[in-house]
Protein backbone atom coordinates (compact mmCIF):
# COMPACT_ATOMS: atom_id res chain seq x y z
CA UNK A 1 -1.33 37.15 14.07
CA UNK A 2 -3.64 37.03 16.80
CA UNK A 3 -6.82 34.42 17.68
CA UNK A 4 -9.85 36.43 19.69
CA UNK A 5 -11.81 34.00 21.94
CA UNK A 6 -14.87 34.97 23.56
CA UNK A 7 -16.97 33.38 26.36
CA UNK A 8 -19.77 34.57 28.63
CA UNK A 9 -17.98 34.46 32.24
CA UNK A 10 -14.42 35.10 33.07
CA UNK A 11 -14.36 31.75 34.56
CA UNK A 12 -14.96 30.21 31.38
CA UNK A 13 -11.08 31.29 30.12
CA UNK A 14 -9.53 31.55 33.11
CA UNK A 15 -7.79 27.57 33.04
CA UNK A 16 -6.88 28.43 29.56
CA UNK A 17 -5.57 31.95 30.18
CA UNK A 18 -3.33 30.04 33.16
CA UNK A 19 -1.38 28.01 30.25
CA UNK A 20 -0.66 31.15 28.22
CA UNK A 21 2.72 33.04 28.80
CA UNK A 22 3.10 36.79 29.22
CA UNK A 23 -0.44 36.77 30.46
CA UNK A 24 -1.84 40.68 31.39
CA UNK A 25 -4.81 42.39 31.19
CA UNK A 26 -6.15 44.45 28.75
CA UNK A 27 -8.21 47.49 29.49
CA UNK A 28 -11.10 47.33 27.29
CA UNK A 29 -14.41 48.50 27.86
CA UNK A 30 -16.07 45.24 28.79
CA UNK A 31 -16.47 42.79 31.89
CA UNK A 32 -12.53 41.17 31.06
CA UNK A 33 -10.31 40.95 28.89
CA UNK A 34 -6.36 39.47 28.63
CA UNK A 35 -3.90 38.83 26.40
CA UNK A 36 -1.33 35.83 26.40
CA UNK A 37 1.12 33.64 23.85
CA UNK A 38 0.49 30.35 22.95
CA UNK A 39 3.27 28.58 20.91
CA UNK A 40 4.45 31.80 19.85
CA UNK A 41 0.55 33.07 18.69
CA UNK A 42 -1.18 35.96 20.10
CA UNK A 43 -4.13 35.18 21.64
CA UNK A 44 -6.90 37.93 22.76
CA UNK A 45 -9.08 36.93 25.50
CA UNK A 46 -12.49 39.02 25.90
CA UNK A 47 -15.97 38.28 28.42
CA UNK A 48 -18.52 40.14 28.53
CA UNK A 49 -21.70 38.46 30.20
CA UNK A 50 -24.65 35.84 28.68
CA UNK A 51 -26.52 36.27 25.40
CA UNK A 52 -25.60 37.25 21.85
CA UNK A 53 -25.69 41.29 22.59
CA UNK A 54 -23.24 41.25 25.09
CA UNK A 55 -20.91 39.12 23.23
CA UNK A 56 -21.12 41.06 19.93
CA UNK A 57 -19.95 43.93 22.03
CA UNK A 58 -17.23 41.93 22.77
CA UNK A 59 -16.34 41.42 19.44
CA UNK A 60 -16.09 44.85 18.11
CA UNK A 61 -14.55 46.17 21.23
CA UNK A 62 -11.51 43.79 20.36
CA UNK A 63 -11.83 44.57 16.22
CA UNK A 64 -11.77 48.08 17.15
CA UNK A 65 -8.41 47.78 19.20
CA UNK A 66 -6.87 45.10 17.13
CA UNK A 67 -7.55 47.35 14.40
CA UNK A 68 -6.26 50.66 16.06
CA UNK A 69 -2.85 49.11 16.96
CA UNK A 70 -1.78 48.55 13.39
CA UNK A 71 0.66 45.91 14.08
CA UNK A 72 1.13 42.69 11.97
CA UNK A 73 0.97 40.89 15.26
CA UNK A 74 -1.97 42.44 16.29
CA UNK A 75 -3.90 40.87 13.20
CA UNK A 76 -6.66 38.68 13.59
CA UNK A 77 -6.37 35.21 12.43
CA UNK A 78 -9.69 33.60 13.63
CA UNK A 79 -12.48 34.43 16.21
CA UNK A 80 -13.13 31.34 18.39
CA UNK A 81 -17.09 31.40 20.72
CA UNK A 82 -16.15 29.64 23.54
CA UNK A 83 -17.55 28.50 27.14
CA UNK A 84 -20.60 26.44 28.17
CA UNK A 85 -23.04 24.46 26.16
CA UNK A 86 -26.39 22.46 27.38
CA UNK A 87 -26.37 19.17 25.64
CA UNK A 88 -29.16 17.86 23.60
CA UNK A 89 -27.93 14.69 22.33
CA UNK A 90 -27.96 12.02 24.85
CA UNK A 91 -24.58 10.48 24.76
CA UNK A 92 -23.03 13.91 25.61
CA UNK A 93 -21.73 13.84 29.22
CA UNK A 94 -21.00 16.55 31.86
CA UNK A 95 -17.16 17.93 30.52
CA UNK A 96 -17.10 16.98 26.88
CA UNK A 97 -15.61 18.97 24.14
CA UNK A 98 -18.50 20.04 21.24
CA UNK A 99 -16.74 21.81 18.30
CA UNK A 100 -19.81 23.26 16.18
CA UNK A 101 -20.08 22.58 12.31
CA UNK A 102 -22.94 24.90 12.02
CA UNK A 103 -24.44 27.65 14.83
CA UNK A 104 -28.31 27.84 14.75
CA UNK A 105 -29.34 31.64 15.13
CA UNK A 106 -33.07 30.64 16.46
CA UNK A 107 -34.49 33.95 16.52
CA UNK A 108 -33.28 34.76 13.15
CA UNK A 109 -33.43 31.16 11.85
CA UNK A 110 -29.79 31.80 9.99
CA UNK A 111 -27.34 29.02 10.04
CA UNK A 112 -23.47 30.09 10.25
CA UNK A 113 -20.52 27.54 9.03
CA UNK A 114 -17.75 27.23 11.13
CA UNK A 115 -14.17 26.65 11.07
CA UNK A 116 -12.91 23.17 11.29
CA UNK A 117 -10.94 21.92 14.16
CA UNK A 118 -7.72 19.30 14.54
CA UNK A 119 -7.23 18.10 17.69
CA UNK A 120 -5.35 14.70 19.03
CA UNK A 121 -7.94 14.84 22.25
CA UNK A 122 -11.64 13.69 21.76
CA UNK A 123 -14.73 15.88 20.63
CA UNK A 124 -18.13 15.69 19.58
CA UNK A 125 -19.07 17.98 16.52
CA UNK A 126 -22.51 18.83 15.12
CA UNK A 127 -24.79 21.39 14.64
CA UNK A 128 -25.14 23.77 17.27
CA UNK A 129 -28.38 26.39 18.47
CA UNK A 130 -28.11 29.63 19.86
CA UNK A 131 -30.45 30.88 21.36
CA UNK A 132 -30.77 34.06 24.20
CA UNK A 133 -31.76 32.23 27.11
CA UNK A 134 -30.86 29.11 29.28
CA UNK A 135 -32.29 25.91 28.47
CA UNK A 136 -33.80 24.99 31.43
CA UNK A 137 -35.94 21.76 31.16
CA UNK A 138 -35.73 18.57 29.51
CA UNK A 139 -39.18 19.58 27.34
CA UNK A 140 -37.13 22.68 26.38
CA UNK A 141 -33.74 20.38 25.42
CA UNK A 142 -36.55 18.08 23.75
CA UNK A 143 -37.65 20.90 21.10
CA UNK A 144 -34.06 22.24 20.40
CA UNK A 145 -33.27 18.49 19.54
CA UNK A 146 -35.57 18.72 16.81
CA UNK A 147 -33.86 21.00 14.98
CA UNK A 148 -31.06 18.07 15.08
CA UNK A 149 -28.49 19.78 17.11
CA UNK A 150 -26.15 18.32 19.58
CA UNK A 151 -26.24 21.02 21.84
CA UNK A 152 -27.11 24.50 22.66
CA UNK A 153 -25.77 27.45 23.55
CA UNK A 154 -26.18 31.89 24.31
CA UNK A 155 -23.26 33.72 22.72
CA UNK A 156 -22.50 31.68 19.32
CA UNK A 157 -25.02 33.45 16.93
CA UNK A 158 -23.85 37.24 17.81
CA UNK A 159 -20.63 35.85 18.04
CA UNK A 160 -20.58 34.81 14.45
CA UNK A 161 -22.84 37.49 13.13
CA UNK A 162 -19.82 40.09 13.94
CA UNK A 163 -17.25 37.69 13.03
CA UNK A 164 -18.37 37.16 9.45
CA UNK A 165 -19.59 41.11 8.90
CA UNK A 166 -15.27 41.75 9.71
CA UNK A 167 -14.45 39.01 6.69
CA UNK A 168 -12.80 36.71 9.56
CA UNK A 169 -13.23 33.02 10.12
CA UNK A 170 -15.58 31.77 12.93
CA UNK A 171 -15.28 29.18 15.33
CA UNK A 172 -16.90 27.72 18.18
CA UNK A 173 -15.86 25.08 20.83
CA UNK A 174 -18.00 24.79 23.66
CA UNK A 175 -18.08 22.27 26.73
CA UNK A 176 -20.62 20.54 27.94
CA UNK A 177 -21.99 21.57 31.51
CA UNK A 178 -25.24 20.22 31.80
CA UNK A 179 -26.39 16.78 30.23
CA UNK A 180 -29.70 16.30 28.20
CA UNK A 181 -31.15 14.60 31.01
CA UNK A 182 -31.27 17.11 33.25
CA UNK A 183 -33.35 20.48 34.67
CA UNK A 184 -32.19 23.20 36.12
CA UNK A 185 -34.38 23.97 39.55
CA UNK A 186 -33.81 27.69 39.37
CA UNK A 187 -34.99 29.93 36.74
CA UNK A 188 -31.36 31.19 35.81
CA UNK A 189 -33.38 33.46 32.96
CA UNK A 190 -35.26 35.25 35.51
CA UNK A 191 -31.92 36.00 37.29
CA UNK A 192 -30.13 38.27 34.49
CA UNK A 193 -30.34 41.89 34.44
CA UNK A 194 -31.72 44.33 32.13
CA UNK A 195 -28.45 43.97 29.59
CA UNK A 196 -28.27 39.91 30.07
CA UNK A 197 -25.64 39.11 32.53
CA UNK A 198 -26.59 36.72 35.24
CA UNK A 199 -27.03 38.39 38.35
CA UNK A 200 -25.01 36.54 40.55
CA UNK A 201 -26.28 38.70 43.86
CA UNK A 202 -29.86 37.29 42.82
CA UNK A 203 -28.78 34.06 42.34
CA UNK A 204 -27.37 33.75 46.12
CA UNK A 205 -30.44 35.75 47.64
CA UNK A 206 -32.65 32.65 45.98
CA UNK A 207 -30.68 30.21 47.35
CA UNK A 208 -30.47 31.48 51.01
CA UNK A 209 -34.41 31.90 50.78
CA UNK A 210 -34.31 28.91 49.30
CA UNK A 211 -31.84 26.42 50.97
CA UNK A 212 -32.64 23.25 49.43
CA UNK A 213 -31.36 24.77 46.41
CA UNK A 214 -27.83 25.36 47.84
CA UNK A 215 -26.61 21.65 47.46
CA UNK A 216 -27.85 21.73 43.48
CA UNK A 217 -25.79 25.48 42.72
CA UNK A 218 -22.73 23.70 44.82
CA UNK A 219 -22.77 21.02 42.65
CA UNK A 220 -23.05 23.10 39.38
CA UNK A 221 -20.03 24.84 40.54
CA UNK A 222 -17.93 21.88 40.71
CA UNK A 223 -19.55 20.61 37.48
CA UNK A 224 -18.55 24.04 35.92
CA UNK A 225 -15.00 24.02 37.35
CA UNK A 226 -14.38 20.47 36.16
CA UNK A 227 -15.38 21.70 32.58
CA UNK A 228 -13.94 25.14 32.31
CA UNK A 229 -10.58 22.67 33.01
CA UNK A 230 -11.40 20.36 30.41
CA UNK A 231 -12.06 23.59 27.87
CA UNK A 232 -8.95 25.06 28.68
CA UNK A 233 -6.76 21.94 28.04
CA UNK A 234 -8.74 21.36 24.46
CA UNK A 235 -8.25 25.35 23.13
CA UNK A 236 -4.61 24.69 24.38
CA UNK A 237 -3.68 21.31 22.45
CA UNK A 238 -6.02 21.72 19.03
CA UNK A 239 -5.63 23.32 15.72
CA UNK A 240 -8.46 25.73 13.88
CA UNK A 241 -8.11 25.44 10.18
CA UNK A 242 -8.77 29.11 9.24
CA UNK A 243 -8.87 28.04 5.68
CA UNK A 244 -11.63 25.62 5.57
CA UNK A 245 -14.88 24.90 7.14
CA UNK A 246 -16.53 21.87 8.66
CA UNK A 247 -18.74 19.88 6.57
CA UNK A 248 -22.19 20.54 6.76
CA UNK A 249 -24.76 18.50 8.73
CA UNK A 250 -26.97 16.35 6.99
């Protein structure tokens, strides 16, 4: 049996990948992709860029060669959306584990359950929204908290929409890189390309035309670092319960 976990960046996995045994890549048709063992579990690794399009194609790349290879260890136990989340509740700080009881779709205003999570390490859960596009200001993280969610995120909804249409259990566990408090100075949605993914060649031509900016995105690297670390460590050490679901918010 095998667990598929899916983030945005490479980054995002990489600290977890590290802990894995046997690690290699896999040649699939997206951005990355590797495969490890964990305590004597498969586990898939798959990126593919920001928003809920690129990660479905994630998803059915690794169905379709899960599928293919016809092997009983090859089986998938449990999809897992992984990576960054914004936080919209307050007491969330920069780092901290959010497992999701519920994903948001906004722009089809769906709600998906999600698998429950053990874990001996500390973690927020709640009701998360997905939505296709970085939440840059605090009026922004001020609407999303009216839909009571805890935090918000890109990939989740496509994520789950696959997930479910294969008759698989969904999770997501997300970590927290920016706090409600605060704004992003650069538009990060006007920096994707035409299929989503953050153009990180636009990104540095802003910032060297506009060097005041170059202390904040060296500061969101660290922050990002410091939580991809703090991901990896958490999908390492808990447990998805593939047989039940978390309790639904209130």
């Amino acid at each position: 049996m095998a667990i598929l976990y899916v983030a945005s960046e490479a980054s995002e996995l990489k600290p977890f990948a590290s802990m894995l045994t046997g690690l290699r890549k896999v040649s699939w048709p997206i951005d990355y992709a590797s495969e490890g063992i964990l305590e004597g579990r498969r586990v898939l690794l798959a990126a593919n860029g920001a928003g809920p399009k690129l990660a479905t194609r994630a998803v059915e790349v690794a169905i379709r060669a899960v599928t293919g290879a016809e092997l009983s260890s090859s089986k998938l136990e449990a999809v897992v959306s992984t990576g960054y989340c914004g936080a919209l509740d307050a007491s969330l700080r920069e780092s901290e584990i959010v497992v999701a009881t519920r994903i948001l779709d906004l722009a089809r205003n769906q709600m998906s359950d999600c698998a429950a999570v053990t874990s001996e390490s500390k973690f927020a859960s709640g009701l998360m929204v997905s939505q296709d596009r970085v939440a840059m200001d605090l009026a922004e993280k001020e609407r999303l908290l009216g839909h009571n969610a805890i935090a918000v995120e890109m990939e989740a909804a496509g994520v789950a929409e696959r997930t479910k249409a294969a008759g698989l259990p969904f999770c997501c566990i997300k970590v927290v890189s920016d706090r409600a408090d605060e704004a992003f100075r650069i538009d990060f949605n006007r920096m994707r390309t035409t299929e989503g993914r953050f153009a990180r060649g636009k990104i540095g031509l802003h910032a060297i035309t506009h060097p005041k900016l170059i202390g904040e995105l060296l500061r969101l690297r660290r922050r990002t670092q410091d939580a991809a670390q703090a991901l990896g460590d958490f999908l390492a050490s808990c447990r998805i319960n593939t047989a039940a679901v978390n309790t639904p918010d209130e």
